[in-house]
C-alpha atoms as a PDB file:
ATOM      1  CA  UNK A   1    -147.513 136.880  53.672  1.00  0.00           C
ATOM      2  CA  UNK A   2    -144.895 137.333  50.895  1.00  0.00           C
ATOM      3  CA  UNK A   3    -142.274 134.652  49.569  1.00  0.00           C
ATOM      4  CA  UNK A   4    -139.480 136.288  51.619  1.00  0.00           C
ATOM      5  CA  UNK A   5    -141.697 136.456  54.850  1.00  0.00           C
ATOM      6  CA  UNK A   6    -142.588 133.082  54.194  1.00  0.00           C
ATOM      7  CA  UNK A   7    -138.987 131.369  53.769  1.00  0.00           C
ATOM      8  CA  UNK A   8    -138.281 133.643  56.669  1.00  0.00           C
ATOM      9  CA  UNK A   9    -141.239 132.224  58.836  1.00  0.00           C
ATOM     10  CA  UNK A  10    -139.717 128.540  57.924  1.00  0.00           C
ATOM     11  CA  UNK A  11    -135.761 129.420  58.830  1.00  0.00           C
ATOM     12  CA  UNK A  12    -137.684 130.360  61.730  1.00  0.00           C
ATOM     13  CA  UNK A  13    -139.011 127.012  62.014  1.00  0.00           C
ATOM     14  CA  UNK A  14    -136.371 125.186  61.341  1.00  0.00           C
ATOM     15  CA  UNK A  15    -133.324 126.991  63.473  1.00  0.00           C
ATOM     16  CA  UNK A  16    -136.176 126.448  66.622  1.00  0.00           C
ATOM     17  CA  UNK A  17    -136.229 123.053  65.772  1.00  0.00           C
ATOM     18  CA  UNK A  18    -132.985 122.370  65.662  1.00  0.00           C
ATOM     19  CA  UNK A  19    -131.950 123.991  68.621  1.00  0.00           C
ATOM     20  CA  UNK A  20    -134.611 122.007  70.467  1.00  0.00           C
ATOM     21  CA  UNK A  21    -133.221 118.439  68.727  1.00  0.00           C
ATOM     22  CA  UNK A  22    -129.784 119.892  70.210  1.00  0.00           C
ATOM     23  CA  UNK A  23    -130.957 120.017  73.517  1.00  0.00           C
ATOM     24  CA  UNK A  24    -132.359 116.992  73.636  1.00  0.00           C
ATOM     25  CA  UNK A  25    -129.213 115.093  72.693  1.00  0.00           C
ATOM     26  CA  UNK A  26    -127.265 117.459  75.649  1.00  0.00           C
ATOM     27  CA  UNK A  27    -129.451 115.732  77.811  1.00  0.00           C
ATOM     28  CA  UNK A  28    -129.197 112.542  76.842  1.00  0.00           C
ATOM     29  CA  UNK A  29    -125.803 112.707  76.737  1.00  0.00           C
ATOM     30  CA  UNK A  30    -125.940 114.202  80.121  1.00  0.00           C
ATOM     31  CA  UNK A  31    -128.429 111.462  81.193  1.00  0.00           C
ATOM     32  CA  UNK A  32    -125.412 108.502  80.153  1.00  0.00           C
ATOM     33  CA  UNK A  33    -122.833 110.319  81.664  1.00  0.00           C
ATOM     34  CA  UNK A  34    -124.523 110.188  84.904  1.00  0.00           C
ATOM     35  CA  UNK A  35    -125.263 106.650  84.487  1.00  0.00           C
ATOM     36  CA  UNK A  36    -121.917 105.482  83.482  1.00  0.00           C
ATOM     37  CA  UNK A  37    -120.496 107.500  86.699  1.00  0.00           C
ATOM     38  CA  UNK A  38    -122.933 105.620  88.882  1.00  0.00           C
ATOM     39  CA  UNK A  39    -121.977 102.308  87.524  1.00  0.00           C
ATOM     40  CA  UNK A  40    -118.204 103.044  87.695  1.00  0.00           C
ATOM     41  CA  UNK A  41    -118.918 104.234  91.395  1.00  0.00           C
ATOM     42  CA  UNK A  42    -120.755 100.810  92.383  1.00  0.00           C
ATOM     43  CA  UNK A  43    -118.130  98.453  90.740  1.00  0.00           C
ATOM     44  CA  UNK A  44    -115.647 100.719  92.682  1.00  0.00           C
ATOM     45  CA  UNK A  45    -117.417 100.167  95.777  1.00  0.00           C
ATOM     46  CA  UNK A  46    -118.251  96.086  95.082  1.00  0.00           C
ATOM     47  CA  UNK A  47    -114.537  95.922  94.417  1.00  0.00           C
ATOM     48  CA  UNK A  48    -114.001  97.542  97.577  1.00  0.00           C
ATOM     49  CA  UNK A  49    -116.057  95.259  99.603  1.00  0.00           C
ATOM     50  CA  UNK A  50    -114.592  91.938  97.580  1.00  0.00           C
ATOM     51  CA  UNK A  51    -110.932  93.158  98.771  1.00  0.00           C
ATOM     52  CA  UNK A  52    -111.754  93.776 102.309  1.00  0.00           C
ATOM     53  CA  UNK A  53    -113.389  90.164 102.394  1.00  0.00           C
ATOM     54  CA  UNK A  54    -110.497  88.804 101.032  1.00  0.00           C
ATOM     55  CA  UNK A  55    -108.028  90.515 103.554  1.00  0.00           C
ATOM     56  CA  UNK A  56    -110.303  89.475 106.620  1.00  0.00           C
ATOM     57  CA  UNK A  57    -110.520  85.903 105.040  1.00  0.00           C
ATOM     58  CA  UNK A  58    -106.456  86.034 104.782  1.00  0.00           C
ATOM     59  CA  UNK A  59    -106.264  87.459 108.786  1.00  0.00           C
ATOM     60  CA  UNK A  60    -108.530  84.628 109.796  1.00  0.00           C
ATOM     61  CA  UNK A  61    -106.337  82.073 108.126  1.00  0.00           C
ATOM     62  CA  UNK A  62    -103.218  82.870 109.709  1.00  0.00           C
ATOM     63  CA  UNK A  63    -105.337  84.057 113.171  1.00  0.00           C
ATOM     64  CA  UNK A  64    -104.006  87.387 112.965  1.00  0.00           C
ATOM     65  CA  UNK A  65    -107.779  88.792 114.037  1.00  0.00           C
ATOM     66  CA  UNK A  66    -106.145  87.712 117.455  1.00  0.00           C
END
């Protein structure tokens, strides 16, 4: 192999490399995203479930579950 088939051979090598190093950040990133959307969709939810205990605790207080 000459010089130019060599530095050739190891752009090769290197552009393969970093495309694979690219990928694995998309899916990381893509990994936290999903994460971050499942937490959000939880606290929603908890939040959810705190307010609706509060508003039955409110109806019971003035007995309008009557």
């Amino acid at each position: 192999m000459d010089q130019s088939q060599n530095l050739s051979h190891q752009a090769g090598q290197a552009t393969g490399q970093a495309q694979e190093k690219a990928s694995n950040m998309m899916g990381n990133a893509r990994n936290a995203a999903q994460s971050a959307q499942q937490s959000c969709q939880e606290a929603g939810q908890q939040m959810k479930a705190k307010a609706q205990g509060a508003a039955d605790a409110v109806k019971s207080a003035i007995g309008a579950n009557k």
